[in-house]
PDB file of N, CA and C in Angstrom:
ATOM      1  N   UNK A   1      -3.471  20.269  -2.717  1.00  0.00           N
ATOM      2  CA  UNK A   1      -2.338  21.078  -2.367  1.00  0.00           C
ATOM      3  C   UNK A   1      -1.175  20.722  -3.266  1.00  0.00           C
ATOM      4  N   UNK A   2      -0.590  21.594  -3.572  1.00  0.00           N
ATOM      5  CA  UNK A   2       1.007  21.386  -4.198  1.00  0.00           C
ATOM      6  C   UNK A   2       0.511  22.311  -5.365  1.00  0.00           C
ATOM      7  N   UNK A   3       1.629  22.027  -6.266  1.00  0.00           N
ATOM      8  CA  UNK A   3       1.952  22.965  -7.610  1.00  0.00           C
ATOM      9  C   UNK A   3       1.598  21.927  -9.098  1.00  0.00           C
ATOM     10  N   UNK A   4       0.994  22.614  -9.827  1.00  0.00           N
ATOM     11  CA  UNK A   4      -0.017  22.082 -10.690  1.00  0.00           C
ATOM     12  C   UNK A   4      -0.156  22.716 -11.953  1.00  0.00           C
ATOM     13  N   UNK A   5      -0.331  22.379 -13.330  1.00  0.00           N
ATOM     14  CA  UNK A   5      -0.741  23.042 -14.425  1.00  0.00           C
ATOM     15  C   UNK A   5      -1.559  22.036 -14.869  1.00  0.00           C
ATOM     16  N   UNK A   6      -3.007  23.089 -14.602  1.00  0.00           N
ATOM     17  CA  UNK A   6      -4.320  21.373 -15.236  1.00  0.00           C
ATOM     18  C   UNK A   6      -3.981  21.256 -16.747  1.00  0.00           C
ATOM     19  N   UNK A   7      -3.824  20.539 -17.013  1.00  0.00           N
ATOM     20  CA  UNK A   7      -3.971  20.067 -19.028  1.00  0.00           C
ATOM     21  C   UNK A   7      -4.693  18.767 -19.122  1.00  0.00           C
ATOM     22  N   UNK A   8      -5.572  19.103 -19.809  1.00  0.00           N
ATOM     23  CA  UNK A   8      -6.302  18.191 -21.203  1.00  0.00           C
ATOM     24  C   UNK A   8      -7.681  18.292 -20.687  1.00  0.00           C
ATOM     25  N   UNK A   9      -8.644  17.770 -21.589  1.00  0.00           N
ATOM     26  CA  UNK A   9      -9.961  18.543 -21.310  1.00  0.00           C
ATOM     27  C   UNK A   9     -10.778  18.663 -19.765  1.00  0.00           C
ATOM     28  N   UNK A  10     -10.360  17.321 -19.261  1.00  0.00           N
ATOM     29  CA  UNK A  10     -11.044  17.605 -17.990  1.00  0.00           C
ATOM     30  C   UNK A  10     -10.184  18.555 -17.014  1.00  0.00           C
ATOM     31  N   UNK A  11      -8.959  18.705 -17.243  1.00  0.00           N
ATOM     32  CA  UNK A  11      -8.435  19.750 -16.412  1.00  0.00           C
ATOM     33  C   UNK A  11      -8.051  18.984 -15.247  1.00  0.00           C
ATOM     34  N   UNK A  12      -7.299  19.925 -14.184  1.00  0.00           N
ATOM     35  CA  UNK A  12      -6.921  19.015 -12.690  1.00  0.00           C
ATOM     36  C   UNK A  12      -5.633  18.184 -12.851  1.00  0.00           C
ATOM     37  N   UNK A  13      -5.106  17.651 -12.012  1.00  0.00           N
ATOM     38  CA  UNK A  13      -4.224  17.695 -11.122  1.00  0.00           C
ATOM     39  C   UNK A  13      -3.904  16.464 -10.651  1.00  0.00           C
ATOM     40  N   UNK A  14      -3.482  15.130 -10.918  1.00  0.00           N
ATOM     41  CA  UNK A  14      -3.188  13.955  -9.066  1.00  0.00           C
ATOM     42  C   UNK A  14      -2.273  14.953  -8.258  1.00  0.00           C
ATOM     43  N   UNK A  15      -3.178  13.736  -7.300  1.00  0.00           N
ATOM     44  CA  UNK A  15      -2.877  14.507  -6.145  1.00  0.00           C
ATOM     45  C   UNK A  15      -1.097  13.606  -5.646  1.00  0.00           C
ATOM     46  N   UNK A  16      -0.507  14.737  -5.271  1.00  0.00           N
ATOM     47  CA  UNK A  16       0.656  14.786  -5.154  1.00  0.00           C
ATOM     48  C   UNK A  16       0.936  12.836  -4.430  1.00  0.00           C
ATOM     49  N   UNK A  17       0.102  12.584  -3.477  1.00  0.00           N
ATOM     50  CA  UNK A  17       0.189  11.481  -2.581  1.00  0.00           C
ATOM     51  C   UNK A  17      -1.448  10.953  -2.705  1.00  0.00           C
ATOM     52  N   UNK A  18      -1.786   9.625  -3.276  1.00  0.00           N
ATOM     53  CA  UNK A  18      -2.872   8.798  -2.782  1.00  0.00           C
ATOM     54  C   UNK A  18      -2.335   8.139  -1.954  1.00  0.00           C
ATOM     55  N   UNK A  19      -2.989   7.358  -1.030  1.00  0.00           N
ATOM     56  CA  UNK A  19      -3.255   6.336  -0.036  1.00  0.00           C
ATOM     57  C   UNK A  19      -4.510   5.540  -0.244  1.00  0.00           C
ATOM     58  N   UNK A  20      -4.514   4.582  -0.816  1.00  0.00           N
ATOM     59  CA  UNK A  20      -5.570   3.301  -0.278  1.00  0.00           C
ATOM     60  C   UNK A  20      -5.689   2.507   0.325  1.00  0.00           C
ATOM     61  N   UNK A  21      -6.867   1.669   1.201  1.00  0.00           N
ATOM     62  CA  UNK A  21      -6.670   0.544   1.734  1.00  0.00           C
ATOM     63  C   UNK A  21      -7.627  -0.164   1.364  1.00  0.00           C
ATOM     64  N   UNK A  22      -7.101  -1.693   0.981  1.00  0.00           N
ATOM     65  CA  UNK A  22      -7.807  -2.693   0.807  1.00  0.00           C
ATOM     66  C   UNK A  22      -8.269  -3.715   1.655  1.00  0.00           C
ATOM     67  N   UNK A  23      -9.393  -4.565   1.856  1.00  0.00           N
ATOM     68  CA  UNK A  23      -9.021  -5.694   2.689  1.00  0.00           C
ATOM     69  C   UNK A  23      -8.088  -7.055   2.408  1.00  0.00           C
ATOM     70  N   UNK A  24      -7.257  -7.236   2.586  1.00  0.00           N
ATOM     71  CA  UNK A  24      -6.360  -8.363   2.163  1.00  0.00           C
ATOM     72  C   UNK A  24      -7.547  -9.435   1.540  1.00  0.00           C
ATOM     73  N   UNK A  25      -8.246  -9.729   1.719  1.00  0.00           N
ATOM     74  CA  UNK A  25      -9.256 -10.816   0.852  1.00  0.00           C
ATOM     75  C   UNK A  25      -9.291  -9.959  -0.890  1.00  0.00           C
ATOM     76  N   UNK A  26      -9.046  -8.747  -0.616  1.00  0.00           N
ATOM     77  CA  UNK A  26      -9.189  -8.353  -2.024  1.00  0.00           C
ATOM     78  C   UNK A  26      -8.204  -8.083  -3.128  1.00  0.00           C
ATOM     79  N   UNK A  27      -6.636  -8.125  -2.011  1.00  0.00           N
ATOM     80  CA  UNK A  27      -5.360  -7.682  -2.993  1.00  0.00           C
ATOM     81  C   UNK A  27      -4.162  -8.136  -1.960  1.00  0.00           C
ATOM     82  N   UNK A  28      -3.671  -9.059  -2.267  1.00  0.00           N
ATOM     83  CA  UNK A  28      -2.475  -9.955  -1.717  1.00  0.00           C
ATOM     84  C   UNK A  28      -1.465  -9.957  -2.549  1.00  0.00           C
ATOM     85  N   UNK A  29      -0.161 -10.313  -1.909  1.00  0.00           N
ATOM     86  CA  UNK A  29       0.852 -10.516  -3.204  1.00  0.00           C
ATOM     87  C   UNK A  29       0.747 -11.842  -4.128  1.00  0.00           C
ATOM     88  N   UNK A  30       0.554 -13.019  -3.435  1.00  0.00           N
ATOM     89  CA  UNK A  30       0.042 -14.260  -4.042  1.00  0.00           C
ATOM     90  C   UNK A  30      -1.010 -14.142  -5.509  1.00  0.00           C
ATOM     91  N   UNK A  31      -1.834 -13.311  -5.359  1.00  0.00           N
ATOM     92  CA  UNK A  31      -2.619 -13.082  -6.262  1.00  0.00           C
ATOM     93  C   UNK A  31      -1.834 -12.410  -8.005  1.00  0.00           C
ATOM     94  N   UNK A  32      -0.311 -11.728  -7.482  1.00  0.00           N
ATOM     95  CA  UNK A  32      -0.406 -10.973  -8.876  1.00  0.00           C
ATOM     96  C   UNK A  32       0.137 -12.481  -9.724  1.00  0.00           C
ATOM     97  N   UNK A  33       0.650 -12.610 -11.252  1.00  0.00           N
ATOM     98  CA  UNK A  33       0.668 -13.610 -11.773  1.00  0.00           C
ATOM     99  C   UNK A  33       2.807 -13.572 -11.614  1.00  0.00           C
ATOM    100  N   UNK A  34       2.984 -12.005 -10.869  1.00  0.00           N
ATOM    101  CA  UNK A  34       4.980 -12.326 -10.784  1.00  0.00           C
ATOM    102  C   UNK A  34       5.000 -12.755  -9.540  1.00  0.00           C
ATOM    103  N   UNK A  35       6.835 -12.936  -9.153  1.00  0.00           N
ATOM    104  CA  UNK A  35       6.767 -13.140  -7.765  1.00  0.00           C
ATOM    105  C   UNK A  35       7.034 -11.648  -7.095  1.00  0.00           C
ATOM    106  N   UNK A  36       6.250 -11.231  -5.881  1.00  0.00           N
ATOM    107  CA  UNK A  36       6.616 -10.007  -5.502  1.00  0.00           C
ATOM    108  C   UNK A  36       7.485 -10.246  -4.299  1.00  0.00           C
ATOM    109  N   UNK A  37       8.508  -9.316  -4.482  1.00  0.00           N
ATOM    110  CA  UNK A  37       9.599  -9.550  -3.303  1.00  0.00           C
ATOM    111  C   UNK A  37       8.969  -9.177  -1.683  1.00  0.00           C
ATOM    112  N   UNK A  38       8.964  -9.543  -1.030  1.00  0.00           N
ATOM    113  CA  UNK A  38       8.850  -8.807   0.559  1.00  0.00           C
ATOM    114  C   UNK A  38       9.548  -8.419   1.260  1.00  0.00           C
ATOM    115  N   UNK A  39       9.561  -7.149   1.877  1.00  0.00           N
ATOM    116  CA  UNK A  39      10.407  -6.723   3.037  1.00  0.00           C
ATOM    117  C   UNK A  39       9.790  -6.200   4.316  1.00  0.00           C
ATOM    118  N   UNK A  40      10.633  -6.595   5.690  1.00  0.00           N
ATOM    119  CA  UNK A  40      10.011  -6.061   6.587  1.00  0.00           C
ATOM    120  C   UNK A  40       9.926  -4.773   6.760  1.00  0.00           C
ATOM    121  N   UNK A  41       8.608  -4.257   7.544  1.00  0.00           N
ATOM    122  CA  UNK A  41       8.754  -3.098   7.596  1.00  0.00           C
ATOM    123  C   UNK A  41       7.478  -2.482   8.636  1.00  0.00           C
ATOM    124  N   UNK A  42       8.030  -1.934  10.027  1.00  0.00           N
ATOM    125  CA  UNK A  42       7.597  -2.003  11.275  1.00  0.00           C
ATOM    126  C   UNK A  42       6.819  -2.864  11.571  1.00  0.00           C
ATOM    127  N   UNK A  43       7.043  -4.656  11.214  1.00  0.00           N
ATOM    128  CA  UNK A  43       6.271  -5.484  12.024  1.00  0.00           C
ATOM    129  C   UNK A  43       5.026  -6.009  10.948  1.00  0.00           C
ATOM    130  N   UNK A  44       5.234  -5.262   9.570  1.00  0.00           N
ATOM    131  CA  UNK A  44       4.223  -5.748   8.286  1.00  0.00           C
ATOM    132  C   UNK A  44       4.908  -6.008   7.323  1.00  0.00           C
ATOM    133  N   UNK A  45       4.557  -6.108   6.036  1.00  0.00           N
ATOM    134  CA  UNK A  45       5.018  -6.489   5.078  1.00  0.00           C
ATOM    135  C   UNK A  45       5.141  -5.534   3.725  1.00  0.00           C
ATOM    136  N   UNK A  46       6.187  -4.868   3.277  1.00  0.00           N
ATOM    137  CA  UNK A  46       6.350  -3.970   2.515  1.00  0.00           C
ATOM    138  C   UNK A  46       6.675  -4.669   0.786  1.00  0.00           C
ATOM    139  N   UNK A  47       6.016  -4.560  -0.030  1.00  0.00           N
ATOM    140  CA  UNK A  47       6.317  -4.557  -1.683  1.00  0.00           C
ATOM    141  C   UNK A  47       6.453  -3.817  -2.313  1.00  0.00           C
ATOM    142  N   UNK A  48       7.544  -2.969  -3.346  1.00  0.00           N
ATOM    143  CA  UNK A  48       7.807  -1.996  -4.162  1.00  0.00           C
ATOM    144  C   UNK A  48       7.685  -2.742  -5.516  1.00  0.00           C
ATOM    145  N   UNK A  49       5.949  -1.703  -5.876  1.00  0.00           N
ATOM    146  CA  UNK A  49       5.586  -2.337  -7.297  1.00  0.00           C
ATOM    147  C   UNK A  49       6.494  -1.291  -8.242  1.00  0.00           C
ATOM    148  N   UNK A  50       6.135  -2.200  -9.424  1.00  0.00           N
ATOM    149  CA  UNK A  50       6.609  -1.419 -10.723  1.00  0.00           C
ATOM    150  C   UNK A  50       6.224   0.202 -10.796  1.00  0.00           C
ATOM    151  N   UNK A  51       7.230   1.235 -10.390  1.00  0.00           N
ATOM    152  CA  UNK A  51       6.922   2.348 -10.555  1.00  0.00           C
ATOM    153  C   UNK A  51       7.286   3.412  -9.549  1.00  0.00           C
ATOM    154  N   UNK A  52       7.656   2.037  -8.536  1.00  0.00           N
ATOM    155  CA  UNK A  52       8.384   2.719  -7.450  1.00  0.00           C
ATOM    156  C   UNK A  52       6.962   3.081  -6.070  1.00  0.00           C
ATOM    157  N   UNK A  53       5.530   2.860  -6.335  1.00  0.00           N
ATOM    158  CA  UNK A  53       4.548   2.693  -5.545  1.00  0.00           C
ATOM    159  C   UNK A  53       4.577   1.756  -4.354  1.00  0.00           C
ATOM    160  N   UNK A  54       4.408   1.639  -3.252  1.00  0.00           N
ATOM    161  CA  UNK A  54       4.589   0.828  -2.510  1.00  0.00           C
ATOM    162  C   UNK A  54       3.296   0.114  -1.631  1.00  0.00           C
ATOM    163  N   UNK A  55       3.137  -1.102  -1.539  1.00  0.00           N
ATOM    164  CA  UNK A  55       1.945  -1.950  -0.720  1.00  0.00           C
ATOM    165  C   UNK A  55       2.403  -2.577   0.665  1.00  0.00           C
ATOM    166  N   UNK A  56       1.465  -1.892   1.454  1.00  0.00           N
ATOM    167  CA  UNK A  56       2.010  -2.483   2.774  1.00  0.00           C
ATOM    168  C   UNK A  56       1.402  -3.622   3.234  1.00  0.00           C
ATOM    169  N   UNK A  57       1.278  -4.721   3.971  1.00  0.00           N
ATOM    170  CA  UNK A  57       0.646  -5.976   3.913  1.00  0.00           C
ATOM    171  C   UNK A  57       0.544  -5.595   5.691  1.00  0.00           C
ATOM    172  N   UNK A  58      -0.683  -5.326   6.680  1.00  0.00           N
ATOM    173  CA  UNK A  58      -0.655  -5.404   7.674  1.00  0.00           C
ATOM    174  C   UNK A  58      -1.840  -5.733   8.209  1.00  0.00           C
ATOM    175  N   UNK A  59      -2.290  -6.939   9.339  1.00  0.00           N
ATOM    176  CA  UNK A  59      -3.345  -7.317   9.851  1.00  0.00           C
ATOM    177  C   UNK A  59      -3.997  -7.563   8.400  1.00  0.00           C
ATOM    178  N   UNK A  60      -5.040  -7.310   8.737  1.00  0.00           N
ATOM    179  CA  UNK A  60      -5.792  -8.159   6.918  1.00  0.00           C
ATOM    180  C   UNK A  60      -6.392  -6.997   6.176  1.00  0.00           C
ATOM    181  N   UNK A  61      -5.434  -5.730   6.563  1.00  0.00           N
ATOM    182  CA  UNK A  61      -5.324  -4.643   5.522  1.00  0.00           C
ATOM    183  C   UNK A  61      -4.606  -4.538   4.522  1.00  0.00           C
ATOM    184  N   UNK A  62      -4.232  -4.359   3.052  1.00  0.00           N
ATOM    185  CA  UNK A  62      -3.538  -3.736   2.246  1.00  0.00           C
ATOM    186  C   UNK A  62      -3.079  -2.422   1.644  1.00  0.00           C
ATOM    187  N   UNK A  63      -2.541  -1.693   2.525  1.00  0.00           N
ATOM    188  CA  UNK A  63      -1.661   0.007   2.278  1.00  0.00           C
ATOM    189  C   UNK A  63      -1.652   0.073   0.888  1.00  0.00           C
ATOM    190  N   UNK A  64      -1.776   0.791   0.084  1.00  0.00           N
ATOM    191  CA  UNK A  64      -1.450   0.883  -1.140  1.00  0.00           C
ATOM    192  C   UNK A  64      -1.249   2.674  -1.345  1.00  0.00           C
ATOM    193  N   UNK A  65      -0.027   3.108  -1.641  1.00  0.00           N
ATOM    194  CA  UNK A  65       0.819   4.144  -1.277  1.00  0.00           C
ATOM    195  C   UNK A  65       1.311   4.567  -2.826  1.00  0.00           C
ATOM    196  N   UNK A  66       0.184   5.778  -3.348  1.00  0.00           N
ATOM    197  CA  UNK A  66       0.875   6.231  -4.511  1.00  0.00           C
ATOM    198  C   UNK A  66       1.614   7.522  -4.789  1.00  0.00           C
ATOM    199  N   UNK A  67       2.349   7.742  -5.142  1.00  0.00           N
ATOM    200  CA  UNK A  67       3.038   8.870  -5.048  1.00  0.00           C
ATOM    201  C   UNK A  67       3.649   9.836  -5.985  1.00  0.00           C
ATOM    202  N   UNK A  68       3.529  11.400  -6.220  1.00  0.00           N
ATOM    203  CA  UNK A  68       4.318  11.887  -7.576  1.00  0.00           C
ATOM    204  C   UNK A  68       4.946  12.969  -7.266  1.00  0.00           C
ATOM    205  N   UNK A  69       6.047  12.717  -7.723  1.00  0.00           N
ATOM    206  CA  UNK A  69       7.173  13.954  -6.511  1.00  0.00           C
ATOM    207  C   UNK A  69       8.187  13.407  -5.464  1.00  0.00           C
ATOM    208  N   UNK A  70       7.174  12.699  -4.848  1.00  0.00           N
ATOM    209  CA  UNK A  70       7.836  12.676  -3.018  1.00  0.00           C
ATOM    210  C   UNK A  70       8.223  10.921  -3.104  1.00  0.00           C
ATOM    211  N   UNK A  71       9.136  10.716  -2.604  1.00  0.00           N
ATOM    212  CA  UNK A  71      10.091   9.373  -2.129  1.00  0.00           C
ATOM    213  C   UNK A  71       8.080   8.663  -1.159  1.00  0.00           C
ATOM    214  N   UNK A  72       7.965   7.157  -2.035  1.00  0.00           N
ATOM    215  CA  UNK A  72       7.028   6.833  -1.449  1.00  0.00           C
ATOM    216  C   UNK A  72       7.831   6.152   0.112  1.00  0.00           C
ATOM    217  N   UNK A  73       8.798   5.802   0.437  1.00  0.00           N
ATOM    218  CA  UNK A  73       8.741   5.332   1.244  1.00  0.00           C
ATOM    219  C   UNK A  73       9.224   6.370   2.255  1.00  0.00           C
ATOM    220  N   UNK A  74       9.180   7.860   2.270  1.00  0.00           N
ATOM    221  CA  UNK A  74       9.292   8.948   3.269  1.00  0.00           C
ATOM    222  C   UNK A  74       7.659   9.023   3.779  1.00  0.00           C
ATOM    223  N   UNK A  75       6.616   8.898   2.726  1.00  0.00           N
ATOM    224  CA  UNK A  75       5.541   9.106   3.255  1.00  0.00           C
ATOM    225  C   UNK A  75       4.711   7.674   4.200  1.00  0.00           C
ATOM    226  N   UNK A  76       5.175   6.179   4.136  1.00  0.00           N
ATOM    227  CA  UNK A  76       5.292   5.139   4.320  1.00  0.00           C
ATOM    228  C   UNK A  76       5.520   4.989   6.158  1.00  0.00           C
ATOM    229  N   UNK A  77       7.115   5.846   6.263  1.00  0.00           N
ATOM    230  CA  UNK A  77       7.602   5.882   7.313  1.00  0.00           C
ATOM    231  C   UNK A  77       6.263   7.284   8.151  1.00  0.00           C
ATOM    232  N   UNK A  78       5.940   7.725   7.427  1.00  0.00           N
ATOM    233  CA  UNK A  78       4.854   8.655   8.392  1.00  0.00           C
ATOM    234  C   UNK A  78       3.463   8.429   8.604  1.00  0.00           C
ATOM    235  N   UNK A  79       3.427   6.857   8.224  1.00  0.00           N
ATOM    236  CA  UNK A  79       1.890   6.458   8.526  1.00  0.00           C
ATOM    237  C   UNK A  79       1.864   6.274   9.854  1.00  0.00           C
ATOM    238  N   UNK A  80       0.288   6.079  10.121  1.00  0.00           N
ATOM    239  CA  UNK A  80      -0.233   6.477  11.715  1.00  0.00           C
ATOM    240  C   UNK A  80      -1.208   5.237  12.326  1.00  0.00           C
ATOM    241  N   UNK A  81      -1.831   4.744  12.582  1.00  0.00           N
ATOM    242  CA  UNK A  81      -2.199   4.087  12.982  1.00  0.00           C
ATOM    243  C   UNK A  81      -4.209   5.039  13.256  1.00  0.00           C
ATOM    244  N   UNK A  82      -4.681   4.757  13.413  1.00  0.00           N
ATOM    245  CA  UNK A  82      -6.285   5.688  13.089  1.00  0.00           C
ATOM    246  C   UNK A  82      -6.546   5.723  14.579  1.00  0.00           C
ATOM    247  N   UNK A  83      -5.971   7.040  14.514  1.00  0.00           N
ATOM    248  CA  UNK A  83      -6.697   7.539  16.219  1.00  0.00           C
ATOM    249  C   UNK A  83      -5.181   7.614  16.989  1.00  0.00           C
ATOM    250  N   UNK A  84      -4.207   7.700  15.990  1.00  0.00           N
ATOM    251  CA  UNK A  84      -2.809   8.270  16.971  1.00  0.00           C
ATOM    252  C   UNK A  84      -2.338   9.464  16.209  1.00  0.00           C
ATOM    253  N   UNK A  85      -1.198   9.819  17.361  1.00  0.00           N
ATOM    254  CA  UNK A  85      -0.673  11.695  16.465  1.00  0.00           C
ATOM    255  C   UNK A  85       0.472  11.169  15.844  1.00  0.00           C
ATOM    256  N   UNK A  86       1.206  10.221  16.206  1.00  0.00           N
ATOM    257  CA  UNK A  86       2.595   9.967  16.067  1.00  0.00           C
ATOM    258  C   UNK A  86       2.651   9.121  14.893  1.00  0.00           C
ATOM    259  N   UNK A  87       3.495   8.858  14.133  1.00  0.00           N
ATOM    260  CA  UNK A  87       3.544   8.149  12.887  1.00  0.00           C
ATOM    261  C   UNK A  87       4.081   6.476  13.753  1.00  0.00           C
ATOM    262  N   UNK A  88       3.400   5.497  13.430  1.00  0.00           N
ATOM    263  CA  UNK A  88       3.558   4.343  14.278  1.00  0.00           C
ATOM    264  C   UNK A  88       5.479   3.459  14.000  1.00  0.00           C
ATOM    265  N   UNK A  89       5.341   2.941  14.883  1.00  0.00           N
ATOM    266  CA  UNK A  89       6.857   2.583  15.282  1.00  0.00           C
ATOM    267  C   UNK A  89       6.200   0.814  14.765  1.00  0.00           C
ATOM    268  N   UNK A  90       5.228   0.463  15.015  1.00  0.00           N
ATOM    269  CA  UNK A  90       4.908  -0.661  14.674  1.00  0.00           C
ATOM    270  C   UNK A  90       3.331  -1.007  14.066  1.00  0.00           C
ATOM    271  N   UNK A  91       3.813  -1.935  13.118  1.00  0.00           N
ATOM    272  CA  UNK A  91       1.841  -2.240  12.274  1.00  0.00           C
ATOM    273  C   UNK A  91       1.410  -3.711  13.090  1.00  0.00           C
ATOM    274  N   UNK A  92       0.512  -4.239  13.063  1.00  0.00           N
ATOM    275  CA  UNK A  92       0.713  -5.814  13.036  1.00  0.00           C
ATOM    276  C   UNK A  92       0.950  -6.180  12.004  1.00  0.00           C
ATOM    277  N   UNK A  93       1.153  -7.400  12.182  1.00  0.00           N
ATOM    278  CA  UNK A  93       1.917  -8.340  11.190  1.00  0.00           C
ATOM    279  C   UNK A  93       0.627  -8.594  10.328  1.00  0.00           C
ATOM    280  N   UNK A  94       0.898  -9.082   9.114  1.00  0.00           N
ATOM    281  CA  UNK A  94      -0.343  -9.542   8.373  1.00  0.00           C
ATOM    282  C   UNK A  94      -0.352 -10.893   8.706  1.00  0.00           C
ATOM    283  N   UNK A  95      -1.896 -11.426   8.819  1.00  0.00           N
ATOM    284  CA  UNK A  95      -2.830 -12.424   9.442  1.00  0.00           C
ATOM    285  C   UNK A  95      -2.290 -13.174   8.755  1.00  0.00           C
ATOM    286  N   UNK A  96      -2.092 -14.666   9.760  1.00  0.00           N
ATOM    287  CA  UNK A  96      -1.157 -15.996   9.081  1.00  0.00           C
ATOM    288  C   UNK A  96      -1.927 -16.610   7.675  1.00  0.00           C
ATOM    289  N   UNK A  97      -0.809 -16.752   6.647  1.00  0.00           N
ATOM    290  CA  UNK A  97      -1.661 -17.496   5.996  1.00  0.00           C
ATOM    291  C   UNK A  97      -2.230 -16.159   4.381  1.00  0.00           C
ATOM    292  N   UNK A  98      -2.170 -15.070   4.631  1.00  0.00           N
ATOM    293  CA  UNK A  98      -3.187 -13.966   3.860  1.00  0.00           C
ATOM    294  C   UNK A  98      -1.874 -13.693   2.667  1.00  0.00           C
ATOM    295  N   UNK A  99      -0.802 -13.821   2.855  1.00  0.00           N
ATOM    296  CA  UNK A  99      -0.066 -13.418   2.015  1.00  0.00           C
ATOM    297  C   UNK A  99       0.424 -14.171   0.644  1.00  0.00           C
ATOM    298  N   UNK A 100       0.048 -15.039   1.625  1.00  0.00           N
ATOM    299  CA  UNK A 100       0.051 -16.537   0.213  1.00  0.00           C
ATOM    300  C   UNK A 100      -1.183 -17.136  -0.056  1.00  0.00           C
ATOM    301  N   UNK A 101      -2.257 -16.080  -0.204  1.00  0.00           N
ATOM    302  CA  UNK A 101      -3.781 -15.915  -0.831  1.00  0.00           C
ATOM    303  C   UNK A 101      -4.004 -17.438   0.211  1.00  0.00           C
ATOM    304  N   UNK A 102      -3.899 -17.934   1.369  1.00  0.00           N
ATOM    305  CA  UNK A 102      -4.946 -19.189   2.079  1.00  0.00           C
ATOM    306  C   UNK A 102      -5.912 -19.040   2.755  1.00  0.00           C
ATOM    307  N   UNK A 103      -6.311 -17.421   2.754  1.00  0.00           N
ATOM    308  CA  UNK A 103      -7.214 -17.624   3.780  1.00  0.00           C
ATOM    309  C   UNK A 103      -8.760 -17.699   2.535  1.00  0.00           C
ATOM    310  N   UNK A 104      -9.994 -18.183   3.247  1.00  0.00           N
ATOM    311  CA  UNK A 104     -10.976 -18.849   2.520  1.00  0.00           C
ATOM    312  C   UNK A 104     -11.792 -17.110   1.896  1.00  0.00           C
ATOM    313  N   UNK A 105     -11.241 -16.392   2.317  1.00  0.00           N
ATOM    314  CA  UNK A 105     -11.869 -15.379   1.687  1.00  0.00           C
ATOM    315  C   UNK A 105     -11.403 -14.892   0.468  1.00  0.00           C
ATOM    316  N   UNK A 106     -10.071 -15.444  -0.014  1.00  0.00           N
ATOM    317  CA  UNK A 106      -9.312 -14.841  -0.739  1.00  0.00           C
ATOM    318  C   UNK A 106      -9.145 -16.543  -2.096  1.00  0.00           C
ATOM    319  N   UNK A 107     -10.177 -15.716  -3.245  1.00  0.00           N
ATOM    320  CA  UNK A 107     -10.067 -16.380  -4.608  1.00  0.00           C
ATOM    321  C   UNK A 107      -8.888 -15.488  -5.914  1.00  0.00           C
ATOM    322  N   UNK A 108      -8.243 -16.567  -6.000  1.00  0.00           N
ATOM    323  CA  UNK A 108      -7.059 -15.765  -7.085  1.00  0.00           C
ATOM    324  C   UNK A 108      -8.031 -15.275  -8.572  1.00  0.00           C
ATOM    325  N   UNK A 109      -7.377 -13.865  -8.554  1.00  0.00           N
ATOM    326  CA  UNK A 109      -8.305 -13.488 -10.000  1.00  0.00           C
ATOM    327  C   UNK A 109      -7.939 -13.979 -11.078  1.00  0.00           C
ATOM    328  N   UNK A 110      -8.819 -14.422 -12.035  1.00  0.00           N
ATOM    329  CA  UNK A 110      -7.914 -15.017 -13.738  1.00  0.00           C
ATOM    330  C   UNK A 110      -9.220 -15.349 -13.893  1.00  0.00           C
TER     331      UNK A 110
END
């Protein structure tokens, strides 16, 4: 959906808004080689990477929120929780320990 002119050979479009999720064993802030700032944000942990993309840090998930056009953190504030209508008022917190790569599942890449 949205407004589009495909160019270059394969043709097509990003899509206006990706959303990924990772398991925190696979993408933490500890892991990149800068320091990434943190902010709260409903009860998780919010990072604005280079580009203006945003990673949410919640329970031992990683949000990863890409965006072209639209303010990533308008679409941020309208996440849901899986299996609600309402955009959630609160995430859990990310699992003690996951953000500063300690838990035993989580090896720093290099």
């Amino acid at each position: 959906y949205g407004d589009c002119t495909p160019s270059g050979s394969e043709g097509g479009c990003p899509a206006p808004i990706e959303i990924q999720n990772y398991p925190i064993c696979r993408r933490w802030p500890a892991a990149y080689p800068w320091k990434v700032p943190l902010f709260d944000f409903k009860g998780a942990k919010l990072a604005r990477r280079a580009g203006g993309d945003l990673e949410i840090y919640t329970g031992r998930t990683t949000v990863v929120i890409f965006t072209a056009g639209i303010p990533p953190a308008a679409v941020a504030r309208q996440l849901r929780i899986v299996g609600r209508q309402q955009p959630a008022t609160q995430f859990p917190p990310p699992v003690e320990g996951s953000l500063q790569g300690k838990l035993s599942c989580q090896i720093k890449p290099g």
